[in-house]
PDB file of N, CA and C in Angstrom:
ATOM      1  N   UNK A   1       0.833  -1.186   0.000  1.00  0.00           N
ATOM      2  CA  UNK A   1       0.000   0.000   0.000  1.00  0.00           C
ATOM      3  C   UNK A   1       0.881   1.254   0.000  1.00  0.00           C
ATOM      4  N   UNK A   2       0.803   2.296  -1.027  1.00  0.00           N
ATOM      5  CA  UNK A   2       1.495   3.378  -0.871  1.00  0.00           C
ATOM      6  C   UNK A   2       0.915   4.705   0.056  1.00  0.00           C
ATOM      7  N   UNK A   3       1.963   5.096   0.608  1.00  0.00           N
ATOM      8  CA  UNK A   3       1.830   5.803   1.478  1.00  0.00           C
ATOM      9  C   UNK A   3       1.185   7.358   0.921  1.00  0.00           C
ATOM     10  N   UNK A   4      -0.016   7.893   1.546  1.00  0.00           N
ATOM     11  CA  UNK A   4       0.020   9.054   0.846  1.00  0.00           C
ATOM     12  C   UNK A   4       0.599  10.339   1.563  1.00  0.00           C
ATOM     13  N   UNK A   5       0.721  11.314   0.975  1.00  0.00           N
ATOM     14  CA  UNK A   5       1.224  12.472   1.387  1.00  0.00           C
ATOM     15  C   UNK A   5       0.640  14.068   1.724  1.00  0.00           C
ATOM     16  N   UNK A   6       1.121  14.527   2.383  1.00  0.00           N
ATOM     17  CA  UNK A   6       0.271  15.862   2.780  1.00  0.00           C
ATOM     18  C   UNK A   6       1.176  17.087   2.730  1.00  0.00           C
ATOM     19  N   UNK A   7       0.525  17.632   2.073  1.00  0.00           N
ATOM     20  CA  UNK A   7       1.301  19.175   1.977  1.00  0.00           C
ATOM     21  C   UNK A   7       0.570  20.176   3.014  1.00  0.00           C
ATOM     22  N   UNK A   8       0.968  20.794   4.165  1.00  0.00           N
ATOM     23  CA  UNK A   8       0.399  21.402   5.041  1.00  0.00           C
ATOM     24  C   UNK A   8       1.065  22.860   5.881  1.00  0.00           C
ATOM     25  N   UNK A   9       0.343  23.651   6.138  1.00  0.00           N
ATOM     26  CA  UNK A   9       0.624  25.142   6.875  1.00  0.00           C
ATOM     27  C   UNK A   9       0.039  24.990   8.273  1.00  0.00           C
ATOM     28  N   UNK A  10       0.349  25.581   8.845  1.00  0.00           N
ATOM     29  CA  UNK A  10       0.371  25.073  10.084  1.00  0.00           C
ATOM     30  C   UNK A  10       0.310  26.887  11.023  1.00  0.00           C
ATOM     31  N   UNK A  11      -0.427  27.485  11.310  1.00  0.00           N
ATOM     32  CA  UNK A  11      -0.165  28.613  11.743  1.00  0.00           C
ATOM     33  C   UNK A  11       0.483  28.886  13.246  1.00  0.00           C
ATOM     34  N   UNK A  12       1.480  29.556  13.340  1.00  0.00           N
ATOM     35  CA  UNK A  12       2.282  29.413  14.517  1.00  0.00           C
ATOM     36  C   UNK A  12       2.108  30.622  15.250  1.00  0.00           C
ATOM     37  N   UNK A  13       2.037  30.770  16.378  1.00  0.00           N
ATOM     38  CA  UNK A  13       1.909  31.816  17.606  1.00  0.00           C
ATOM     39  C   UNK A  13       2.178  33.566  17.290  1.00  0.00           C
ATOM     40  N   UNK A  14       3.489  33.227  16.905  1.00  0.00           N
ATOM     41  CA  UNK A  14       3.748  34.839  16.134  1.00  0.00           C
ATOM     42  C   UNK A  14       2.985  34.939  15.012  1.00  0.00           C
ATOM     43  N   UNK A  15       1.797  34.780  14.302  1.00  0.00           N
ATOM     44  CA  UNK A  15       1.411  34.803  13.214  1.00  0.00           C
ATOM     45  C   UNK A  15       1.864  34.438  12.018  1.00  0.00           C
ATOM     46  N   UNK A  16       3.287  33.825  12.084  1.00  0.00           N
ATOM     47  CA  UNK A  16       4.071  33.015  10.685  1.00  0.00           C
ATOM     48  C   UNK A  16       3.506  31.790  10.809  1.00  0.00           C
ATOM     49  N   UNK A  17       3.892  31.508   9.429  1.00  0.00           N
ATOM     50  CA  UNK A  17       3.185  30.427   8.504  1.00  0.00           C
ATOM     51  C   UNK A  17       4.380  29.685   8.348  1.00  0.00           C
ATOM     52  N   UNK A  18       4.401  28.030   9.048  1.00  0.00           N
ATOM     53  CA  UNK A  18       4.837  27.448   8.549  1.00  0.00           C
ATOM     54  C   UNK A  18       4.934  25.934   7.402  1.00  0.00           C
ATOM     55  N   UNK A  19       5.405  25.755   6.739  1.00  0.00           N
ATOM     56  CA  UNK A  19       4.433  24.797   5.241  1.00  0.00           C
ATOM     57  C   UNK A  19       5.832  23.724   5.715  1.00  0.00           C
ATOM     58  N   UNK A  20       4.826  22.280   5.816  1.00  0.00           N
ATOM     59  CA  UNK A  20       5.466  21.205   5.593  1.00  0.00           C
ATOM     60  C   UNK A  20       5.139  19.888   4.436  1.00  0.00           C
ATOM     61  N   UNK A  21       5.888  18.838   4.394  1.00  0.00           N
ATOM     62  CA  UNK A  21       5.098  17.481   4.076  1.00  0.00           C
ATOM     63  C   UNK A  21       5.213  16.990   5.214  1.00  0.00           C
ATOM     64  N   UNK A  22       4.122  15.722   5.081  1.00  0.00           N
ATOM     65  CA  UNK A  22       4.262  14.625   5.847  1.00  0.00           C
ATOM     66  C   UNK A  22       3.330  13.283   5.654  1.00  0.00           C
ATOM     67  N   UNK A  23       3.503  12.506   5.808  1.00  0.00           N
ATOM     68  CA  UNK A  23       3.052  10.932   5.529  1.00  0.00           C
ATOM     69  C   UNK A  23       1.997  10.563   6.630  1.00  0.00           C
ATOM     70  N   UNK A  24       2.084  11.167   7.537  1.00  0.00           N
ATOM     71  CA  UNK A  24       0.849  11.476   8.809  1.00  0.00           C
ATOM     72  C   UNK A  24       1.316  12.807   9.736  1.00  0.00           C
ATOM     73  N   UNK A  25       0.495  13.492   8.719  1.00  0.00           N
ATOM     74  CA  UNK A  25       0.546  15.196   9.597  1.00  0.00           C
ATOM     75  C   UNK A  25      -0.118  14.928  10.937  1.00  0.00           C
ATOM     76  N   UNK A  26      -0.969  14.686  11.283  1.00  0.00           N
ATOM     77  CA  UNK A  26      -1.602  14.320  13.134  1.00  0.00           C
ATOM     78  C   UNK A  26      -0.185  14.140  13.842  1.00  0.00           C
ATOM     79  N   UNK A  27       0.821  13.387  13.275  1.00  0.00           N
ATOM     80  CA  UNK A  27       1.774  13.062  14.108  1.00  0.00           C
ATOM     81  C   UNK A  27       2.864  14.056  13.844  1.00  0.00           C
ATOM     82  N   UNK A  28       2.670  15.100  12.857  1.00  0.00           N
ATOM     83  CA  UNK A  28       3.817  15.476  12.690  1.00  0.00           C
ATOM     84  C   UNK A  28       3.270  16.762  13.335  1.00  0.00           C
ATOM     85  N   UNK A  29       2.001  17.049  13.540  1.00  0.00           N
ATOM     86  CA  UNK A  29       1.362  18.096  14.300  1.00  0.00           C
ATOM     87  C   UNK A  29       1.931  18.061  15.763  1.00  0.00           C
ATOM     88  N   UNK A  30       1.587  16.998  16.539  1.00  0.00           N
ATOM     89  CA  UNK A  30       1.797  16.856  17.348  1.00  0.00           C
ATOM     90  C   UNK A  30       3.731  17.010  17.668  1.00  0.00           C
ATOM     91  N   UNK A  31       4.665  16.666  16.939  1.00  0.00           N
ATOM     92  CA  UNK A  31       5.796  16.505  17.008  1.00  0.00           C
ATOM     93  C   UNK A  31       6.233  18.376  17.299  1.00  0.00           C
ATOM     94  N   UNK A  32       4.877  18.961  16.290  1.00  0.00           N
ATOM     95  CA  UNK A  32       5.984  20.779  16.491  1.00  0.00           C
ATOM     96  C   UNK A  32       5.378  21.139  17.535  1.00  0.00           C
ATOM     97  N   UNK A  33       4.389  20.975  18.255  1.00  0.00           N
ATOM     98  CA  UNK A  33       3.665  21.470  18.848  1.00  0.00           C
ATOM     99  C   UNK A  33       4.477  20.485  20.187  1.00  0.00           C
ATOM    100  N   UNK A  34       5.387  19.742  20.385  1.00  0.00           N
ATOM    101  CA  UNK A  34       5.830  19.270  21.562  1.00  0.00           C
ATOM    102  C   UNK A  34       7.469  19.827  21.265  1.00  0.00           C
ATOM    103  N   UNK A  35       7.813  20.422  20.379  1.00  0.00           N
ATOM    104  CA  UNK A  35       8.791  21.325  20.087  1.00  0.00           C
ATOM    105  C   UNK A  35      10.108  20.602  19.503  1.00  0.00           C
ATOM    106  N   UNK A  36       9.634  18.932  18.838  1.00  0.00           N
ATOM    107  CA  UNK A  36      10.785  18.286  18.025  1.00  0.00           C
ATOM    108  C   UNK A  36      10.722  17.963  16.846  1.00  0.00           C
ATOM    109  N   UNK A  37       9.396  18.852  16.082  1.00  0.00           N
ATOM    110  CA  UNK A  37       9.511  19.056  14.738  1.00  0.00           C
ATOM    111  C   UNK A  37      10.820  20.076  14.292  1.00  0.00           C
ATOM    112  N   UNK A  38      10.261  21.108  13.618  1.00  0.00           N
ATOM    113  CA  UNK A  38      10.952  21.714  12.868  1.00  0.00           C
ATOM    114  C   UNK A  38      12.191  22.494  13.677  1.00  0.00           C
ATOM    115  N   UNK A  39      13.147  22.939  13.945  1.00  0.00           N
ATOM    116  CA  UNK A  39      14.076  24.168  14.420  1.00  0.00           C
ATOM    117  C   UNK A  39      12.956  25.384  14.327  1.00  0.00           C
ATOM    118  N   UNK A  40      12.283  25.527  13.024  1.00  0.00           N
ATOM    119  CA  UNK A  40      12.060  27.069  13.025  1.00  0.00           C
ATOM    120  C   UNK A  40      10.362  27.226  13.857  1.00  0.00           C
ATOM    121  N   UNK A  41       9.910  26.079  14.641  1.00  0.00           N
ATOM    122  CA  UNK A  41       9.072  25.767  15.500  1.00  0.00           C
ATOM    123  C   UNK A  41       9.589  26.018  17.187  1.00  0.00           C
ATOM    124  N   UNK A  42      10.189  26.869  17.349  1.00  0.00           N
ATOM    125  CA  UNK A  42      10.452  27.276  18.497  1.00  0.00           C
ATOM    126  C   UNK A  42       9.641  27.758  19.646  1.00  0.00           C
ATOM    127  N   UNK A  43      10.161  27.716  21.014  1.00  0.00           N
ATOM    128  CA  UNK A  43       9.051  27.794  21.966  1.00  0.00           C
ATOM    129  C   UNK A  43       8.254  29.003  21.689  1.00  0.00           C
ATOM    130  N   UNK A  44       8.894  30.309  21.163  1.00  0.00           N
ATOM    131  CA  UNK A  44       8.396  31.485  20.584  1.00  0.00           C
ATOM    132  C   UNK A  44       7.029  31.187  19.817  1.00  0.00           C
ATOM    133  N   UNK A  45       7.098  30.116  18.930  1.00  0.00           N
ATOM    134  CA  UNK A  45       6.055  30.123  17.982  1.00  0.00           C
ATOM    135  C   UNK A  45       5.071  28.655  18.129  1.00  0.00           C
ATOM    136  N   UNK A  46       5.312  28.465  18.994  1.00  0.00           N
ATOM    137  CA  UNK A  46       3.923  26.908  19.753  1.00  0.00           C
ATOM    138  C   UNK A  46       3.075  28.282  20.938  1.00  0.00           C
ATOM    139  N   UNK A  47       1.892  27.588  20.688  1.00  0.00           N
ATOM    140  CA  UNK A  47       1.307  26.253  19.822  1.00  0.00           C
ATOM    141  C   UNK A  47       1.130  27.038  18.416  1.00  0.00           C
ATOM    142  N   UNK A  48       0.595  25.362  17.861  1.00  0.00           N
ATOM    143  CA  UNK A  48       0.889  25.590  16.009  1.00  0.00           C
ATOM    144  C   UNK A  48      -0.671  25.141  15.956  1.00  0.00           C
ATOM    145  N   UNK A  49      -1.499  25.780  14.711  1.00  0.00           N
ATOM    146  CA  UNK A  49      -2.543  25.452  14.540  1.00  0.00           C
ATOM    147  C   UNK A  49      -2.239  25.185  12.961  1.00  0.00           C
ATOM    148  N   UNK A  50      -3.195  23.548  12.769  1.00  0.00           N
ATOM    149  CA  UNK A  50      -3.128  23.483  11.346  1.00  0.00           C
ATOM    150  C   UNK A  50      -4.724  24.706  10.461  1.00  0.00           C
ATOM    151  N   UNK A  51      -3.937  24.932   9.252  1.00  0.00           N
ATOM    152  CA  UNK A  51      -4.799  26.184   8.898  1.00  0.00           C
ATOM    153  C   UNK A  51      -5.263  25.391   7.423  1.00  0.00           C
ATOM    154  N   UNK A  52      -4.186  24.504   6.518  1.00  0.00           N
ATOM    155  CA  UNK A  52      -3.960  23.899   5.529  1.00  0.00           C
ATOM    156  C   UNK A  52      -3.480  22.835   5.178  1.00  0.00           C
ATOM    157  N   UNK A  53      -4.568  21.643   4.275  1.00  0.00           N
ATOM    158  CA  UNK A  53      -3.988  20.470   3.956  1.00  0.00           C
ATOM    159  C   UNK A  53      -4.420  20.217   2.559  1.00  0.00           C
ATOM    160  N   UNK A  54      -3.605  19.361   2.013  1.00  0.00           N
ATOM    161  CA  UNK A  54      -3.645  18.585   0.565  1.00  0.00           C
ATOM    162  C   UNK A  54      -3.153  17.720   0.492  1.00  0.00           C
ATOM    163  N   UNK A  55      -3.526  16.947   0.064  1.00  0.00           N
ATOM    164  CA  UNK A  55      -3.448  15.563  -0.248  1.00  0.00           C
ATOM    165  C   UNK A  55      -2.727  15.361  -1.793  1.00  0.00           C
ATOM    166  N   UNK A  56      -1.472  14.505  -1.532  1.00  0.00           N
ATOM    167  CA  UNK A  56      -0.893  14.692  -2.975  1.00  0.00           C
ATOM    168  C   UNK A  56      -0.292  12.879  -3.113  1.00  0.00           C
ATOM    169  N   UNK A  57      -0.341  12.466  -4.463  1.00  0.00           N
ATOM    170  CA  UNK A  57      -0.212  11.107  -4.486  1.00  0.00           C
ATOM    171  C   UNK A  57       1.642  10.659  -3.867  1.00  0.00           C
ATOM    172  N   UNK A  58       1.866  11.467  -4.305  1.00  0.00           N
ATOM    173  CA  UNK A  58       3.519  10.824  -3.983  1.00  0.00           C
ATOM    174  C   UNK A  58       4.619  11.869  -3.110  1.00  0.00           C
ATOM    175  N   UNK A  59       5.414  11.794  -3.058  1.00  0.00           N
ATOM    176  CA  UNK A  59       6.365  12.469  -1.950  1.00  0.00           C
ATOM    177  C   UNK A  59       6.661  13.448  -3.314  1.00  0.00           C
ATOM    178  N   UNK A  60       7.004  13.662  -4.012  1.00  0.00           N
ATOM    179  CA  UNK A  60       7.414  14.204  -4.885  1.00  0.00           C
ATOM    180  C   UNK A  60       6.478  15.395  -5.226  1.00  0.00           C
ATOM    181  N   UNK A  61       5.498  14.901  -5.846  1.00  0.00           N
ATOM    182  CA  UNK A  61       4.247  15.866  -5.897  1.00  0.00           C
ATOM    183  C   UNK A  61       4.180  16.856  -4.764  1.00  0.00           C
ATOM    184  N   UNK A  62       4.411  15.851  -3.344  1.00  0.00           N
ATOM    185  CA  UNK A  62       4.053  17.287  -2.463  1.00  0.00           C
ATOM    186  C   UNK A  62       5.315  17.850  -2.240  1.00  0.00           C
ATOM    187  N   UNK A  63       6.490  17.507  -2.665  1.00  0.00           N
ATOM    188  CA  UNK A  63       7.691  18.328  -2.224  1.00  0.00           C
ATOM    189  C   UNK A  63       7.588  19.414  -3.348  1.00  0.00           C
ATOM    190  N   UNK A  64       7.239  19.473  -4.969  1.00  0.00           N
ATOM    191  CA  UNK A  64       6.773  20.579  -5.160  1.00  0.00           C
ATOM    192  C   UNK A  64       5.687  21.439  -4.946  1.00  0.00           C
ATOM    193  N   UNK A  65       4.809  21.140  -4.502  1.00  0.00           N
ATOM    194  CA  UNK A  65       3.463  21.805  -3.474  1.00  0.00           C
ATOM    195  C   UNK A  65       4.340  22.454  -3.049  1.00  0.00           C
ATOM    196  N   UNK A  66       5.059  21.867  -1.648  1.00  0.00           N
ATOM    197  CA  UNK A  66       5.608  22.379  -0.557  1.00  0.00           C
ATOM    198  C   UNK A  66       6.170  23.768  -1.307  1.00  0.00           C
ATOM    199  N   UNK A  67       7.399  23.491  -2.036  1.00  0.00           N
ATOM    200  CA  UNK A  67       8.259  24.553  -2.457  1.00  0.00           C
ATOM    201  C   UNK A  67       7.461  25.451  -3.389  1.00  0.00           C
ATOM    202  N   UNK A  68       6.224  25.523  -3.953  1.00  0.00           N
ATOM    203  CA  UNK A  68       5.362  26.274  -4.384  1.00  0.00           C
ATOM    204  C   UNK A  68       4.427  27.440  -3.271  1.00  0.00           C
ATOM    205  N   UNK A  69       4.472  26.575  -2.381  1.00  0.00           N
ATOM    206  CA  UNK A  69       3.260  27.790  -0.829  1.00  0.00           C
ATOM    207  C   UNK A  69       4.807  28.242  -0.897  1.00  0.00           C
ATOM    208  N   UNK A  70       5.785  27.825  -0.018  1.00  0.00           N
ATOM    209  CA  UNK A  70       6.967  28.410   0.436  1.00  0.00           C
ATOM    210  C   UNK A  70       7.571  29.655  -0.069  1.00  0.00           C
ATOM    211  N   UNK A  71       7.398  29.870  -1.503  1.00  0.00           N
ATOM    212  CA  UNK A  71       7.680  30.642  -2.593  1.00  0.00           C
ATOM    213  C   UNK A  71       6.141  32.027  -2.739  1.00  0.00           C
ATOM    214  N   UNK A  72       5.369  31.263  -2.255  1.00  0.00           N
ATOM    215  CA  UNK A  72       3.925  32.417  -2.278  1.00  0.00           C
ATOM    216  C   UNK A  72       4.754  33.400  -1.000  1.00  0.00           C
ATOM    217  N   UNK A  73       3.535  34.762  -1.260  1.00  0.00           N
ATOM    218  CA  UNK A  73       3.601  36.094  -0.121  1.00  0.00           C
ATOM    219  C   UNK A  73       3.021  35.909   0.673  1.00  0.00           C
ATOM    220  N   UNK A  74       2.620  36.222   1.561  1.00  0.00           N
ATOM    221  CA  UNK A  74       1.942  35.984   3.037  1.00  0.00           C
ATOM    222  C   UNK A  74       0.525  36.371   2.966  1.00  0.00           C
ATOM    223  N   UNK A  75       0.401  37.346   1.691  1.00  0.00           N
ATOM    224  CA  UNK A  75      -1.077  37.414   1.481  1.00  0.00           C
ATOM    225  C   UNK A  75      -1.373  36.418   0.585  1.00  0.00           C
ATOM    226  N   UNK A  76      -0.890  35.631  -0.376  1.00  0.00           N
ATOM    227  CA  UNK A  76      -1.627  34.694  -0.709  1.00  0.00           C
ATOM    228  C   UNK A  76      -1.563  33.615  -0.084  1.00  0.00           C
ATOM    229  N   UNK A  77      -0.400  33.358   0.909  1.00  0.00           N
ATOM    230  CA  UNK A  77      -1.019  31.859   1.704  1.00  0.00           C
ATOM    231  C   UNK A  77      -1.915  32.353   3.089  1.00  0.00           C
ATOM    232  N   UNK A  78      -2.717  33.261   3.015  1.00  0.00           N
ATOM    233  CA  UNK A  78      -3.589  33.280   3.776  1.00  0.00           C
ATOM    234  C   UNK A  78      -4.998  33.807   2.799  1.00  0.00           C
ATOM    235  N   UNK A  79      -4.732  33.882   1.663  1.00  0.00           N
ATOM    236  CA  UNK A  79      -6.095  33.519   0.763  1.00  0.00           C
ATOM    237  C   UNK A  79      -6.351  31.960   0.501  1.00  0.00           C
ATOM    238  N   UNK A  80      -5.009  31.407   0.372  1.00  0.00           N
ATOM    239  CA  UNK A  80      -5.336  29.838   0.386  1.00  0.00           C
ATOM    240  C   UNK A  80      -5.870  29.321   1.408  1.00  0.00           C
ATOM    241  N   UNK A  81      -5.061  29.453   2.445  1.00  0.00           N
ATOM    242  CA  UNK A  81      -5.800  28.761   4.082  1.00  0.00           C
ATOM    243  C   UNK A  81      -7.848  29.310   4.217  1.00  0.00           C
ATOM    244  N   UNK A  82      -8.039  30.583   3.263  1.00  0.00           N
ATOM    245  CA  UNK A  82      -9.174  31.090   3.869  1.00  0.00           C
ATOM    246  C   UNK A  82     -10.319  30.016   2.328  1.00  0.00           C
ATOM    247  N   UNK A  83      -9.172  30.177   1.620  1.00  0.00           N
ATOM    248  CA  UNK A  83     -10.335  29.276   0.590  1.00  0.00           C
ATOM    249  C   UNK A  83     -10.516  27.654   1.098  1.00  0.00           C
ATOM    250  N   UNK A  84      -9.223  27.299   1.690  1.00  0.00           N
ATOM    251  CA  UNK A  84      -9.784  25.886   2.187  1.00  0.00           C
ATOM    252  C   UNK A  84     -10.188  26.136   3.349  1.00  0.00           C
ATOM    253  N   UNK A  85     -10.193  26.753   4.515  1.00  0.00           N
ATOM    254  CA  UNK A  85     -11.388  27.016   5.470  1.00  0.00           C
ATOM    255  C   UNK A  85     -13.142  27.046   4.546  1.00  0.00           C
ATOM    256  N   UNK A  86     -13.220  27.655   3.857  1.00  0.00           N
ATOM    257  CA  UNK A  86     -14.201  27.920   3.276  1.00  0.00           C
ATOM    258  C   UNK A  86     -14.628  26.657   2.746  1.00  0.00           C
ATOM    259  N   UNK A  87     -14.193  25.519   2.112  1.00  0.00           N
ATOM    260  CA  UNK A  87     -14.334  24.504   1.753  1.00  0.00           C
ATOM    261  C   UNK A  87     -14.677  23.656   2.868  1.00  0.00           C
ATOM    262  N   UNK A  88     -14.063  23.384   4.026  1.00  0.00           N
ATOM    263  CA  UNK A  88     -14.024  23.052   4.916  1.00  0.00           C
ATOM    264  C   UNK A  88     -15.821  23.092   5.676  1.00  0.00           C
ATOM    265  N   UNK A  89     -16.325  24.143   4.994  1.00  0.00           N
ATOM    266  CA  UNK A  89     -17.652  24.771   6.057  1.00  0.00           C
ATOM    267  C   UNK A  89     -18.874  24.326   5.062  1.00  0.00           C
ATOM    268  N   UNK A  90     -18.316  24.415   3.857  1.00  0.00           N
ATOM    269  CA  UNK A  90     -19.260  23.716   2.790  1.00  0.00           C
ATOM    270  C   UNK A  90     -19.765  22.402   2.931  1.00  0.00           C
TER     271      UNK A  90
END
């Protein structure tokens, strides 16, 4: 069975946005939010709220996702997070 993948933002305490993959975000949620995910997940910026997810078939696919939000301005990855909130309520 192949594993699927998630491309995800994660909104952090100071109001930055941080965008990951992962193969089970729940666990990788939990990992920044206990402060042994990322370095740039520091006690400064927990707790982390997830804001954004996608579902992408292969690691690859979402590692360009990833490097695609990463590369957006701060106003459009918070038009994205508000269009999938919006989806979310639908």
């Amino acid at each position: 069975m192949k594993k699927k993948w998630t491309v995800y933002i994660v909104l952090c305490q100071d109001k930055t946005f941080y965008t990951g993959i992962s193969n089970d975000y729940m666990k990788r949620l939990e990992k920044h939010n206990s402060g042994k995910g990322a370095k740039y997940i520091n006690l400064k910026r927990r707790p982390v709220k997830l804001v954004y997810l996608e579902a992408k078939r292969s690691i690859g696919d979402a590692l360009r996702r990833e490097l695609k939000i990463k590369k957006m301005s701060k106003i459009n990855k918070i038009k994205l997070t508000l269009k999938y909130k919006m989806k979310k309520v639908k």
